[in-house]
C-alpha atoms as a PDB file:
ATOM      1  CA  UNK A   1       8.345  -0.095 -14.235  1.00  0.00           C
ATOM      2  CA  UNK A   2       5.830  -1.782 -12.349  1.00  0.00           C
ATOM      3  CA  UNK A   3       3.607   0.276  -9.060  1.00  0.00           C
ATOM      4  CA  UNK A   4       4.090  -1.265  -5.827  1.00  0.00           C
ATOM      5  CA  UNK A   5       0.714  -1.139  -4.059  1.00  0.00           C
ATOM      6  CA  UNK A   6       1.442  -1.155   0.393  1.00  0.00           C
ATOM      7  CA  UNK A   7      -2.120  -2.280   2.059  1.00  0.00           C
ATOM      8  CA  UNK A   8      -3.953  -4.197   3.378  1.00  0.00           C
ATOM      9  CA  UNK A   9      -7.395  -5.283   2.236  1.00  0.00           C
ATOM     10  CA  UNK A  10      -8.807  -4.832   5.826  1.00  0.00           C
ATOM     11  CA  UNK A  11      -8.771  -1.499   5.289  1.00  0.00           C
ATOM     12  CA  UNK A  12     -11.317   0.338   3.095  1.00  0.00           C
ATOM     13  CA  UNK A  13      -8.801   2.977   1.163  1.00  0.00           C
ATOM     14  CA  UNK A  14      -6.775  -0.165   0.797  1.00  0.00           C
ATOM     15  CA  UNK A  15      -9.379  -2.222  -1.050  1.00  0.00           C
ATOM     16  CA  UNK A  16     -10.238   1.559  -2.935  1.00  0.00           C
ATOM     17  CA  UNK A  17      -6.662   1.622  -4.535  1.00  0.00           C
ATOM     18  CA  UNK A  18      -6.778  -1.974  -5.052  1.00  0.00           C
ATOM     19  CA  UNK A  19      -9.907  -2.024  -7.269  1.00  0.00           C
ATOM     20  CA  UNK A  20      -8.952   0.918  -8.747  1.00  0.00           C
ATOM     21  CA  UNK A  21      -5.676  -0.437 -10.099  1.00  0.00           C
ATOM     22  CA  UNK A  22      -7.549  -3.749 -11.690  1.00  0.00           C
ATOM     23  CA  UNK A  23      -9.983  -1.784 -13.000  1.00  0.00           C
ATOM     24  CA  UNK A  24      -7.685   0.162 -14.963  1.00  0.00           C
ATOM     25  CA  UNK A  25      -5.721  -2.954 -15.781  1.00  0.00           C
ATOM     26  CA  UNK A  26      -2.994  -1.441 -14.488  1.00  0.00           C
ATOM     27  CA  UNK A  27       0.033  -3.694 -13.816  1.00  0.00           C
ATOM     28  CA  UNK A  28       1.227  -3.823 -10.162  1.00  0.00           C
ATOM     29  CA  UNK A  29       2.563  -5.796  -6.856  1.00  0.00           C
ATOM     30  CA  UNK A  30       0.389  -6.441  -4.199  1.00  0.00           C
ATOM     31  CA  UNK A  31       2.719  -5.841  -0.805  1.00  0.00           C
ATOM     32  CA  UNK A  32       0.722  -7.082   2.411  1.00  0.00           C
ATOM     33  CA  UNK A  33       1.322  -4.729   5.068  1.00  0.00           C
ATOM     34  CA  UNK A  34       0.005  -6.398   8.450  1.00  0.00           C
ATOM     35  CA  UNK A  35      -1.312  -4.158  11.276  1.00  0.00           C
ATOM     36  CA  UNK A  36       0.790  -3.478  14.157  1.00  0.00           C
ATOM     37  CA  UNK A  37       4.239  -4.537  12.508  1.00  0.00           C
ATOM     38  CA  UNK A  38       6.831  -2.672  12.523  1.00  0.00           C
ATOM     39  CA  UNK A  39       6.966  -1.530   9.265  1.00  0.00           C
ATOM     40  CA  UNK A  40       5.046   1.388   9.530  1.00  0.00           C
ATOM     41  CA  UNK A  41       7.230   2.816  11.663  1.00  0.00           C
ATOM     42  CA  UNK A  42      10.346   1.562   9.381  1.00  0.00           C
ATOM     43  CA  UNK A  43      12.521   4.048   8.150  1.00  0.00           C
ATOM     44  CA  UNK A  44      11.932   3.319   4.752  1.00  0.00           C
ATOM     45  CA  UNK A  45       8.344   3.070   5.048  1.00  0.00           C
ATOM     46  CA  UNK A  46       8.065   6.553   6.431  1.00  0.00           C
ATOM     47  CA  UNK A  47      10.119   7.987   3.458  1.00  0.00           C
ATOM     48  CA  UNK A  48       7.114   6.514   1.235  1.00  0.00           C
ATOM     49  CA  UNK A  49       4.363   8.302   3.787  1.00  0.00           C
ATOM     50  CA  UNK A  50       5.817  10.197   6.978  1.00  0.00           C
ATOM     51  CA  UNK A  51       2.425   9.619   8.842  1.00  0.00           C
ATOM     52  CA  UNK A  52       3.332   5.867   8.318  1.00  0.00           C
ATOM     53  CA  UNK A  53      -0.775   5.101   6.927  1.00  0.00           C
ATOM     54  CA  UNK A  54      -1.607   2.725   4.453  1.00  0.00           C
ATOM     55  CA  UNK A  55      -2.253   2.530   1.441  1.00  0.00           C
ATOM     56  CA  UNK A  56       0.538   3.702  -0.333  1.00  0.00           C
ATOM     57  CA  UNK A  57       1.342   3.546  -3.855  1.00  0.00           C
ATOM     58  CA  UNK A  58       5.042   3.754  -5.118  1.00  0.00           C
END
């Protein structure tokens, strides 16, 4: 099963959990969250983290 990384490399803690995953070699999918779309306040995004922040790992 492969991680599903939500970010976006603007942010700092974004770029953390990035680096940290190809540093460990760790096989994963990048998912581009942009800023202001609605998908932080999606309903299935909020499941994954209720305050609706990035990054999130699944």
């Amino acid at each position: 099963m492969s991680l599903k990384l939500y970010a976006n490399l603007i942010s700092q803690p974004s770029r953390a959990a990035e680096w940290v995953l190809r540093l460990k070699k760790q096989e994963h999918e990048f998912v581009a969250t942009d800023f202001g779309s609605a998908t932080f306040t999606s309903p299935q995004f909020l499941a994954m983290n209720p305050n609706g922040l990035i990054p999130v790992l699944q």
